[in-house]
PDB file of N, CA and C in Angstrom:
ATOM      1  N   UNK A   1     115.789 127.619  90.269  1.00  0.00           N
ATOM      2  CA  UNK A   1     116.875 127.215  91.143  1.00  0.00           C
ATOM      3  C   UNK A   1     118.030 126.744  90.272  1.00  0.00           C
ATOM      4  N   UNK A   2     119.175 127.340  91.106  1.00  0.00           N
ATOM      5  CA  UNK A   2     120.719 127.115  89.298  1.00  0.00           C
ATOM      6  C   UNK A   2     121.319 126.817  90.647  1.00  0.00           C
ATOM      7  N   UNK A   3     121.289 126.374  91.866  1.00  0.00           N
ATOM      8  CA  UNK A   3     121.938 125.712  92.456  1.00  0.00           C
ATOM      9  C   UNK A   3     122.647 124.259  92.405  1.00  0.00           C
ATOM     10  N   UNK A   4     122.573 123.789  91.361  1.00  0.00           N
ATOM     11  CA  UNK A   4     122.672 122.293  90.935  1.00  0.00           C
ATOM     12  C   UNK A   4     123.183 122.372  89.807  1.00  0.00           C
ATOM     13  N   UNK A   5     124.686 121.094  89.465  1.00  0.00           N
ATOM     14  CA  UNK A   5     124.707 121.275  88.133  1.00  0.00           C
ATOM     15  C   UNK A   5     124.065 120.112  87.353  1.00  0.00           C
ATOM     16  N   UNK A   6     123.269 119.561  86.545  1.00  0.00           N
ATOM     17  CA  UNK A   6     122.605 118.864  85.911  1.00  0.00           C
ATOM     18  C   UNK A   6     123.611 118.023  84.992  1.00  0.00           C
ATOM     19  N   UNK A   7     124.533 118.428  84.917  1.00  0.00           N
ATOM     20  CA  UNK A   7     125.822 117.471  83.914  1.00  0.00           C
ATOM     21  C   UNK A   7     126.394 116.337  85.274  1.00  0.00           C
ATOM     22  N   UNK A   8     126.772 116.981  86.374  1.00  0.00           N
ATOM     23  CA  UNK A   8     127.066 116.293  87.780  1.00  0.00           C
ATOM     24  C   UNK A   8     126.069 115.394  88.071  1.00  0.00           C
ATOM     25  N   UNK A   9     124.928 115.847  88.130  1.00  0.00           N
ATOM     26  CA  UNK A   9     123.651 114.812  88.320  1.00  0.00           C
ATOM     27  C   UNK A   9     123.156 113.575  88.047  1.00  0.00           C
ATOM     28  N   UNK A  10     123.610 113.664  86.274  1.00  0.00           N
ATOM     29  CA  UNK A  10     123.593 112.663  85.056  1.00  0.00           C
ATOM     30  C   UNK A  10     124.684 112.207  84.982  1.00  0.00           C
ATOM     31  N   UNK A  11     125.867 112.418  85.413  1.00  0.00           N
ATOM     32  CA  UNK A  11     127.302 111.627  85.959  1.00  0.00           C
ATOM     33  C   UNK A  11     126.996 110.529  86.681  1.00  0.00           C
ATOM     34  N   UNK A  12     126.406 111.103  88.215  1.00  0.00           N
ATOM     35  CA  UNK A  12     126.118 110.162  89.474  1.00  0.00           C
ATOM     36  C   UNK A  12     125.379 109.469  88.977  1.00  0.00           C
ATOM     37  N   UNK A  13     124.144 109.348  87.805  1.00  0.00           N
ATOM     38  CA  UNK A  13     123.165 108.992  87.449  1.00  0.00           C
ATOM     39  C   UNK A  13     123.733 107.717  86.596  1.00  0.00           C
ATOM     40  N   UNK A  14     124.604 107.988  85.461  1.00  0.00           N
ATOM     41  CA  UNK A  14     125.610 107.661  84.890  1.00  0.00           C
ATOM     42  C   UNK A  14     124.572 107.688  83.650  1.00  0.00           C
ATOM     43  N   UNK A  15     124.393 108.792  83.003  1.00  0.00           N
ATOM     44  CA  UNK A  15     123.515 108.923  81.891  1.00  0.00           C
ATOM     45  C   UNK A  15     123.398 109.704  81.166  1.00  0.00           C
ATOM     46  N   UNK A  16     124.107 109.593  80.221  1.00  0.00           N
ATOM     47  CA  UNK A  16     124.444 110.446  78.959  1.00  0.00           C
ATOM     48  C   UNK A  16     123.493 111.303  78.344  1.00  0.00           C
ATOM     49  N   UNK A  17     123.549 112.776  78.459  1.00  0.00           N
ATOM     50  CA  UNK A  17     122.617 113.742  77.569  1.00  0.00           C
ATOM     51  C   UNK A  17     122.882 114.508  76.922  1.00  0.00           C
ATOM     52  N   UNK A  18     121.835 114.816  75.822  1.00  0.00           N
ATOM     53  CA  UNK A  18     122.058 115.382  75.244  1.00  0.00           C
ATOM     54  C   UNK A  18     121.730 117.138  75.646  1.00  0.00           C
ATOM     55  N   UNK A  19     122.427 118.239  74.715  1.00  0.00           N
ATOM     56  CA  UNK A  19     122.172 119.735  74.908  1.00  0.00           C
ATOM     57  C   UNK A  19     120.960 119.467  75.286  1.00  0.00           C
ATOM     58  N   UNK A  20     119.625 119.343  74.530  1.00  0.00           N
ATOM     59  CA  UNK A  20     118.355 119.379  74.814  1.00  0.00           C
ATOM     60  C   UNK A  20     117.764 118.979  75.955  1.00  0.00           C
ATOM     61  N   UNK A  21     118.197 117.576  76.363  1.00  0.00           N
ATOM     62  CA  UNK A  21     117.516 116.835  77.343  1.00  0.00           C
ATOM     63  C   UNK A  21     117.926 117.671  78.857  1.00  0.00           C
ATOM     64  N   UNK A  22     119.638 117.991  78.415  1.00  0.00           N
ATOM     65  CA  UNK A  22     120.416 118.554  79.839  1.00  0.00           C
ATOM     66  C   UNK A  22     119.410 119.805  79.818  1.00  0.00           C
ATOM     67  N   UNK A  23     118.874 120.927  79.524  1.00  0.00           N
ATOM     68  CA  UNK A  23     118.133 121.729  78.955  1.00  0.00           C
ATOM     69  C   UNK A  23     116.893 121.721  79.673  1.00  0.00           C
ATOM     70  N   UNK A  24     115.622 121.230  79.039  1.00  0.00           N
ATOM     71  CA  UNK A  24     115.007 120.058  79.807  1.00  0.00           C
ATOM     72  C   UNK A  24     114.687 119.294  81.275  1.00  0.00           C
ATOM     73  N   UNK A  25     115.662 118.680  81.022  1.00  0.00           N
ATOM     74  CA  UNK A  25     115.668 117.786  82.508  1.00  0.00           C
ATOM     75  C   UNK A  25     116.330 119.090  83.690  1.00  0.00           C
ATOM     76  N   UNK A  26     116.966 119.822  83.053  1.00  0.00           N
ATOM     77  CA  UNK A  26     117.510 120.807  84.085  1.00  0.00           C
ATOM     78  C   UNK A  26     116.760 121.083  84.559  1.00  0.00           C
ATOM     79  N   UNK A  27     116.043 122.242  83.956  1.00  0.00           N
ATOM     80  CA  UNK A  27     114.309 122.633  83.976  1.00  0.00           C
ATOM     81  C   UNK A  27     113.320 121.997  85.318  1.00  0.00           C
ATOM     82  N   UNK A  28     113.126 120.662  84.392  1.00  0.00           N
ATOM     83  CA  UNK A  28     112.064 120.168  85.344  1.00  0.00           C
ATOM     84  C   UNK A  28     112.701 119.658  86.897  1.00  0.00           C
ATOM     85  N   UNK A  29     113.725 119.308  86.832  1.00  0.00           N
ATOM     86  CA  UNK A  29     114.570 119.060  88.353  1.00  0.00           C
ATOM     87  C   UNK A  29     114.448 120.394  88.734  1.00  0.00           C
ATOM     88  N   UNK A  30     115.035 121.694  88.187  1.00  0.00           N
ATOM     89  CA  UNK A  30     114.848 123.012  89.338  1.00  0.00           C
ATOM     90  C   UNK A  30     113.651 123.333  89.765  1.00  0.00           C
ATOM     91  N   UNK A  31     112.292 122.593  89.229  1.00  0.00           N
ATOM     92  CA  UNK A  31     111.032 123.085  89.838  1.00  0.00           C
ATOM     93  C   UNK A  31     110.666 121.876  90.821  1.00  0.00           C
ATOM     94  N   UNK A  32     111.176 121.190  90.240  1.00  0.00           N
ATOM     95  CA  UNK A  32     111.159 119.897  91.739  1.00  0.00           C
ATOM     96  C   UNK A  32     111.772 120.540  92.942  1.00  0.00           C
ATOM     97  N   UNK A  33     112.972 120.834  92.668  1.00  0.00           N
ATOM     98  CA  UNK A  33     113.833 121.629  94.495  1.00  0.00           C
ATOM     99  C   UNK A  33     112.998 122.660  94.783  1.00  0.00           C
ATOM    100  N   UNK A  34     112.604 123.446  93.698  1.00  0.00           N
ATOM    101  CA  UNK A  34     111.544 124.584  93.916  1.00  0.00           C
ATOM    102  C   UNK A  34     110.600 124.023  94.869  1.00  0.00           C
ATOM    103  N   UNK A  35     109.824 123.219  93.957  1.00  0.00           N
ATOM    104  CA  UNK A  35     108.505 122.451  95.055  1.00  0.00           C
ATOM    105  C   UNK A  35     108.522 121.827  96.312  1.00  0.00           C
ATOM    106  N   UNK A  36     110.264 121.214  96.390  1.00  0.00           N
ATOM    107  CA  UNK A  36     110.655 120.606  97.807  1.00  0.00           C
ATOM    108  C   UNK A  36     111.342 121.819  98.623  1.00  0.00           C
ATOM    109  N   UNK A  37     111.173 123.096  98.404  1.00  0.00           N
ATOM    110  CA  UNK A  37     111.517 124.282  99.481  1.00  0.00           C
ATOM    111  C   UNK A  37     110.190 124.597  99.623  1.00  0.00           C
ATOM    112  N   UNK A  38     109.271 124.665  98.980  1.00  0.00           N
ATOM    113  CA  UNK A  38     107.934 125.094  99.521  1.00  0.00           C
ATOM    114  C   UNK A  38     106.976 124.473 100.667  1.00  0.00           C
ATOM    115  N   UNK A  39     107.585 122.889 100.508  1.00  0.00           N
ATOM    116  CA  UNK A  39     107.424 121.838 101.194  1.00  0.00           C
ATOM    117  C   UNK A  39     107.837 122.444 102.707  1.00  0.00           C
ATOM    118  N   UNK A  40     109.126 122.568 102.511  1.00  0.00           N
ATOM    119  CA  UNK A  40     109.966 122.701 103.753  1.00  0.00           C
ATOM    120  C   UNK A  40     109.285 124.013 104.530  1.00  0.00           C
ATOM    121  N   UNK A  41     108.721 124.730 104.010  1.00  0.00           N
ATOM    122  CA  UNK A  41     107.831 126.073 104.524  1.00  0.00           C
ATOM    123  C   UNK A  41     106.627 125.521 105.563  1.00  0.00           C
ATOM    124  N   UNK A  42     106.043 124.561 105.142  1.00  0.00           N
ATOM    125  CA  UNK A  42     104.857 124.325 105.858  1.00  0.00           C
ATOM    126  C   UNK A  42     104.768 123.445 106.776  1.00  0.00           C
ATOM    127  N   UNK A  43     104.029 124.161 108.040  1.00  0.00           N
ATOM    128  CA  UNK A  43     104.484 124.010 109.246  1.00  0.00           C
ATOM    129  C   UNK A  43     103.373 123.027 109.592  1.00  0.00           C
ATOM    130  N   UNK A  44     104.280 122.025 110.073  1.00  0.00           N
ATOM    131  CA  UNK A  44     104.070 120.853 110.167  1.00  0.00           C
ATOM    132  C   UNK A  44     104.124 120.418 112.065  1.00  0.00           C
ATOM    133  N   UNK A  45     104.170 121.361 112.908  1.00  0.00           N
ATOM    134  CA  UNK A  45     104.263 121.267 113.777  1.00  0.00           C
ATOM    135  C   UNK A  45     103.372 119.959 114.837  1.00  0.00           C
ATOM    136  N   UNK A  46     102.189 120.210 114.477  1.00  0.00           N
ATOM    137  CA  UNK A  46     100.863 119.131 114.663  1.00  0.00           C
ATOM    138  C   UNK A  46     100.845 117.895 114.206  1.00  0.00           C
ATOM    139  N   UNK A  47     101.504 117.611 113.120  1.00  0.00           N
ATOM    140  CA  UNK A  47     101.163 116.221 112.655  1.00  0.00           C
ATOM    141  C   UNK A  47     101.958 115.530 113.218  1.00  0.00           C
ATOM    142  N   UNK A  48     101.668 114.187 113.950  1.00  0.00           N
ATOM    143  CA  UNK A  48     102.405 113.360 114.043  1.00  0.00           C
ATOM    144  C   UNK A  48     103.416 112.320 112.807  1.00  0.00           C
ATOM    145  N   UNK A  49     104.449 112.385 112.977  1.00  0.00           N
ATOM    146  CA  UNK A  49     105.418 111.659 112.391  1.00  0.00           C
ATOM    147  C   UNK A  49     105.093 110.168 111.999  1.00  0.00           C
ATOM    148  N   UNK A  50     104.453 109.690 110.639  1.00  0.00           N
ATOM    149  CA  UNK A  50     104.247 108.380 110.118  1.00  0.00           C
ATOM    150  C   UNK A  50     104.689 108.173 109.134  1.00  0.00           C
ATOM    151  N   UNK A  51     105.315 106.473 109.253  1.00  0.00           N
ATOM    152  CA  UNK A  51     105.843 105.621 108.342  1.00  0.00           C
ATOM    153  C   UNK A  51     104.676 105.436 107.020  1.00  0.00           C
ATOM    154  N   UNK A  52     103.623 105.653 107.378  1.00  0.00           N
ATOM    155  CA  UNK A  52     102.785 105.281 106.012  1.00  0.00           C
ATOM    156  C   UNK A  52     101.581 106.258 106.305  1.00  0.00           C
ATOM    157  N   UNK A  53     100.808 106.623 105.490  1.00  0.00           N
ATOM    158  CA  UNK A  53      99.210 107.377 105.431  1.00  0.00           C
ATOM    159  C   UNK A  53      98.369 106.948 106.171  1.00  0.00           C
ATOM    160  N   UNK A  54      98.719 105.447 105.706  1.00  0.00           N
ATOM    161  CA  UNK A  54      97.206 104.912 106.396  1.00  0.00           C
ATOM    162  C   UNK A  54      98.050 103.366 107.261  1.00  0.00           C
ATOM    163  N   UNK A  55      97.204 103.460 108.616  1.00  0.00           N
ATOM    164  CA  UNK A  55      97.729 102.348 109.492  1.00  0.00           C
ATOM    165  C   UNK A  55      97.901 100.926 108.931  1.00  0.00           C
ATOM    166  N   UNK A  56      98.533 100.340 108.685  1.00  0.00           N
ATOM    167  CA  UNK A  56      98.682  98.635 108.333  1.00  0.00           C
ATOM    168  C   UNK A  56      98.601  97.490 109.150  1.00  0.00           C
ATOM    169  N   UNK A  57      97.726  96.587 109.023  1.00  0.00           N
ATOM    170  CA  UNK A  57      97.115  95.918 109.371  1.00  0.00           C
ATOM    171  C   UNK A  57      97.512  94.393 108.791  1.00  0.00           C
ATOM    172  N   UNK A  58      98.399  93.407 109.695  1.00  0.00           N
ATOM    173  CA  UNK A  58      98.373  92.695 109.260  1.00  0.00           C
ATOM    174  C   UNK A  58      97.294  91.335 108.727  1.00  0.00           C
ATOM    175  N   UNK A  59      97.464  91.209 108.000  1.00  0.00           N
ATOM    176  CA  UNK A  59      95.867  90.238 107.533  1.00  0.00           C
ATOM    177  C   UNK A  59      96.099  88.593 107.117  1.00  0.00           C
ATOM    178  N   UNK A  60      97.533  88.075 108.440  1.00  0.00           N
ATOM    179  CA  UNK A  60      97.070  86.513 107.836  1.00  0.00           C
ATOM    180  C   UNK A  60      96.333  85.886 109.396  1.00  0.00           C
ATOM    181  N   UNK A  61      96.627  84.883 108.920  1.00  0.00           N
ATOM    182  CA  UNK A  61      95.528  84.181 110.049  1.00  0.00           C
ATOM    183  C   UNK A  61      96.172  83.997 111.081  1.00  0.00           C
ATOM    184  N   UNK A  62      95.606  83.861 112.776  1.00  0.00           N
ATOM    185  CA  UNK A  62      95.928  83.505 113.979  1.00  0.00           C
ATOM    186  C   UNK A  62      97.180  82.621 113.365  1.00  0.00           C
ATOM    187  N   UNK A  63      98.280  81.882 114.234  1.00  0.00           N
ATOM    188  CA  UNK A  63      99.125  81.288 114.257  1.00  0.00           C
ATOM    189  C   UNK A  63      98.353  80.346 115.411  1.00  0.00           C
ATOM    190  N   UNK A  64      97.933  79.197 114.827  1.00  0.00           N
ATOM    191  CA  UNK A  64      96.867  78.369 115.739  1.00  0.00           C
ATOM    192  C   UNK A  64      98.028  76.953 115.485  1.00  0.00           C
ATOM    193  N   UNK A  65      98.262  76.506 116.518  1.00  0.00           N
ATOM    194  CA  UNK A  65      98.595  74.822 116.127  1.00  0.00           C
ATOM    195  C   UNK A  65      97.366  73.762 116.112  1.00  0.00           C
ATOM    196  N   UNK A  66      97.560  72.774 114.614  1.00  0.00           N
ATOM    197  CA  UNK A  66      96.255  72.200 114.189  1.00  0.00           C
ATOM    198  C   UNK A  66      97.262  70.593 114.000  1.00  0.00           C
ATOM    199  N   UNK A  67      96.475  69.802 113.686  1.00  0.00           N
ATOM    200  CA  UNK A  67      96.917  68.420 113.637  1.00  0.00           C
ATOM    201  C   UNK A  67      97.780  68.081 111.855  1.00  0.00           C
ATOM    202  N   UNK A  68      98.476  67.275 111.897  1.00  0.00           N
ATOM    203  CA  UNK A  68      99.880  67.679 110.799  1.00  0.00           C
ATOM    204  C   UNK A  68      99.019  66.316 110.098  1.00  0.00           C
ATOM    205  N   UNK A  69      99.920  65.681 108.828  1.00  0.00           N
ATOM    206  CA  UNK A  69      99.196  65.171 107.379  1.00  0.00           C
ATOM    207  C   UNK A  69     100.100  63.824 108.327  1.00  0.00           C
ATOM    208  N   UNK A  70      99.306  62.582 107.815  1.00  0.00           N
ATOM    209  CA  UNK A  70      99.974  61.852 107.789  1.00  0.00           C
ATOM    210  C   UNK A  70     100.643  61.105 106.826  1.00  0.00           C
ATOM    211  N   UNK A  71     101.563  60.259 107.603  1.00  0.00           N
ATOM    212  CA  UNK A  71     102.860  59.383 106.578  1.00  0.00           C
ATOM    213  C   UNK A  71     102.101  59.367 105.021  1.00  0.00           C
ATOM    214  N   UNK A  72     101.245  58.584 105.191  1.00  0.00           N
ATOM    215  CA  UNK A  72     100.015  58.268 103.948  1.00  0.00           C
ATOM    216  C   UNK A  72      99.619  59.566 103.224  1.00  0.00           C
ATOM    217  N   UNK A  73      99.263  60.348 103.785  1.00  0.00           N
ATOM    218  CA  UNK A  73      98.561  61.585 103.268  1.00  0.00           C
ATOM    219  C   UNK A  73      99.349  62.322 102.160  1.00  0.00           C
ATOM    220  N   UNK A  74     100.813  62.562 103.505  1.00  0.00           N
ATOM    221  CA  UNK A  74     101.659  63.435 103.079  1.00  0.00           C
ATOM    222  C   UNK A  74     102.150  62.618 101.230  1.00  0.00           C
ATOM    223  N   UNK A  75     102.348  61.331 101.303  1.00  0.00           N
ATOM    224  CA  UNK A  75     103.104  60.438 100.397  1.00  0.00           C
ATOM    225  C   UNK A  75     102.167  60.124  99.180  1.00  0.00           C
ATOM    226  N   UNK A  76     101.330  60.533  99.427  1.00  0.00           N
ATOM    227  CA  UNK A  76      99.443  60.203  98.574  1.00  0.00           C
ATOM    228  C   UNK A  76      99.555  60.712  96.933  1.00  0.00           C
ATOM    229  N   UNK A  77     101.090  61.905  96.800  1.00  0.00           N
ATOM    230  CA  UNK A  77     100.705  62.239  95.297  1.00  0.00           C
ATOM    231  C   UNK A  77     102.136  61.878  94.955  1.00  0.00           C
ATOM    232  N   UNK A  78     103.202  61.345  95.592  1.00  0.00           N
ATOM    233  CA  UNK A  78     104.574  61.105  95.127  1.00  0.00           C
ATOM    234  C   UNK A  78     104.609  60.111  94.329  1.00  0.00           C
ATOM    235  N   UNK A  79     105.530  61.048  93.589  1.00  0.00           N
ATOM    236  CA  UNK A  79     105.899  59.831  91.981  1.00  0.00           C
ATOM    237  C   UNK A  79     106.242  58.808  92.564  1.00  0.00           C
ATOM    238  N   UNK A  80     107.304  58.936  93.225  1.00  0.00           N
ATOM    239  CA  UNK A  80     108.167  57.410  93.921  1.00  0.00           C
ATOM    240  C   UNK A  80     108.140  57.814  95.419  1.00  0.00           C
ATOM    241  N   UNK A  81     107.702  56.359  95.710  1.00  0.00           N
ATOM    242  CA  UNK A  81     108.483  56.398  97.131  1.00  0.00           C
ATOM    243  C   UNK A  81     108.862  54.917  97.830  1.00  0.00           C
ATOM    244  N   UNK A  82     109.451  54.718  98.758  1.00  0.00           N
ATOM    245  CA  UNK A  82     109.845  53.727  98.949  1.00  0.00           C
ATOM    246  C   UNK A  82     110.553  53.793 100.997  1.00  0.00           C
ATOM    247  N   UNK A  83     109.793  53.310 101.816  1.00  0.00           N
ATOM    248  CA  UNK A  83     110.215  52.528 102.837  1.00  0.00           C
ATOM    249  C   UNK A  83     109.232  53.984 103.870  1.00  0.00           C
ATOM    250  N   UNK A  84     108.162  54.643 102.963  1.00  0.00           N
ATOM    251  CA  UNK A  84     107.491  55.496 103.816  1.00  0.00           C
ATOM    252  C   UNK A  84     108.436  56.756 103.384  1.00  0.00           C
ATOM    253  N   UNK A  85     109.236  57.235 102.631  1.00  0.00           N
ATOM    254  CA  UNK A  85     109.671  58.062 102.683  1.00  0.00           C
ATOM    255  C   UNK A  85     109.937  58.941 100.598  1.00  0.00           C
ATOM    256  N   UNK A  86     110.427  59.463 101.001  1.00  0.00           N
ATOM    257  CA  UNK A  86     110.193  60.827  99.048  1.00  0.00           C
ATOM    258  C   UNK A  86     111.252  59.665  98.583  1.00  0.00           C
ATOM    259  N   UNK A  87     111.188  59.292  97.568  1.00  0.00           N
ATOM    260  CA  UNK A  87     112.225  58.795  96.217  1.00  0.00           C
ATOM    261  C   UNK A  87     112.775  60.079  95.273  1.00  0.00           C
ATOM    262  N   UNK A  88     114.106  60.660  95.257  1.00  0.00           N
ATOM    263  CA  UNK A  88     113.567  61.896  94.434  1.00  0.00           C
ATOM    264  C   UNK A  88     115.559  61.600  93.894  1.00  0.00           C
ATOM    265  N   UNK A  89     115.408  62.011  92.948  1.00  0.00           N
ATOM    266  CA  UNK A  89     117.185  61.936  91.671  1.00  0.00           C
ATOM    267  C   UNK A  89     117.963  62.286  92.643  1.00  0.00           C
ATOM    268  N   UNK A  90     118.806  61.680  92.397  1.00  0.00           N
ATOM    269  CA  UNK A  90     120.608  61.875  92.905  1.00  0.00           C
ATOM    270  C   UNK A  90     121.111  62.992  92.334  1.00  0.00           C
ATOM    271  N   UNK A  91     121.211  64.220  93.433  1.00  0.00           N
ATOM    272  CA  UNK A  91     122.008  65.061  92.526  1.00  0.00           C
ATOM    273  C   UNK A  91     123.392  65.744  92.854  1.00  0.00           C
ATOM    274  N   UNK A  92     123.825  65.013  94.019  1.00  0.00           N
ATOM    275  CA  UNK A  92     125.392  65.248  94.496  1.00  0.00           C
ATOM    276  C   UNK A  92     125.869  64.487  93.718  1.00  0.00           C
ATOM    277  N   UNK A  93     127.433  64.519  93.556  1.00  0.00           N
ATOM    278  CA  UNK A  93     127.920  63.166  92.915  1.00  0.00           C
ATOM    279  C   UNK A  93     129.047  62.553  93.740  1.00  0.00           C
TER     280      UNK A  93
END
């Protein structure tokens, strides 16, 4: 496939090549479009249309409401605190 120019490609790409690589990379991109027209051949009429292979399943837990930490609990590993509440640096000025 010479439908494509490979210097245009590596422009949009913004990536400098050399004779060889343009050469090359030409190459293996025209058997890629090659392989994506062969694609386009097969009739796909039957399959249903999916976002992924295999179905996804979300896997965290129920959204259950449970009883919350208390004042004490929550305050149990703070460096500072003071009047029941976080002590923590001034950092507006």
């Amino acid at each position: 496939m010479s439908d494509f120019d490979i210097q245009y490609v590596a422009r949009l790409a913004r990536v400098r090549l050399t004779p060889e690589e343009e050469q090359r990379l030409g190459s293996q991109l025209g058997n890629i479009l090659g392989y994506i027209e062969k694609l386009k051949k097969v009739d796909v009429s039957g399959v249903e249309p999916t976002a992924h292979a295999f179905p996804l399943v979300n896997v965290t837990r129920p959204d259950i409401a449970t009883g919350s930490l208390t004042n004490e609990e929550a305050l149990r590993n703070a460096p500072a605190r003071a009047g029941g509440l976080f002590v923590v640096p001034k950092i507006v000025e």
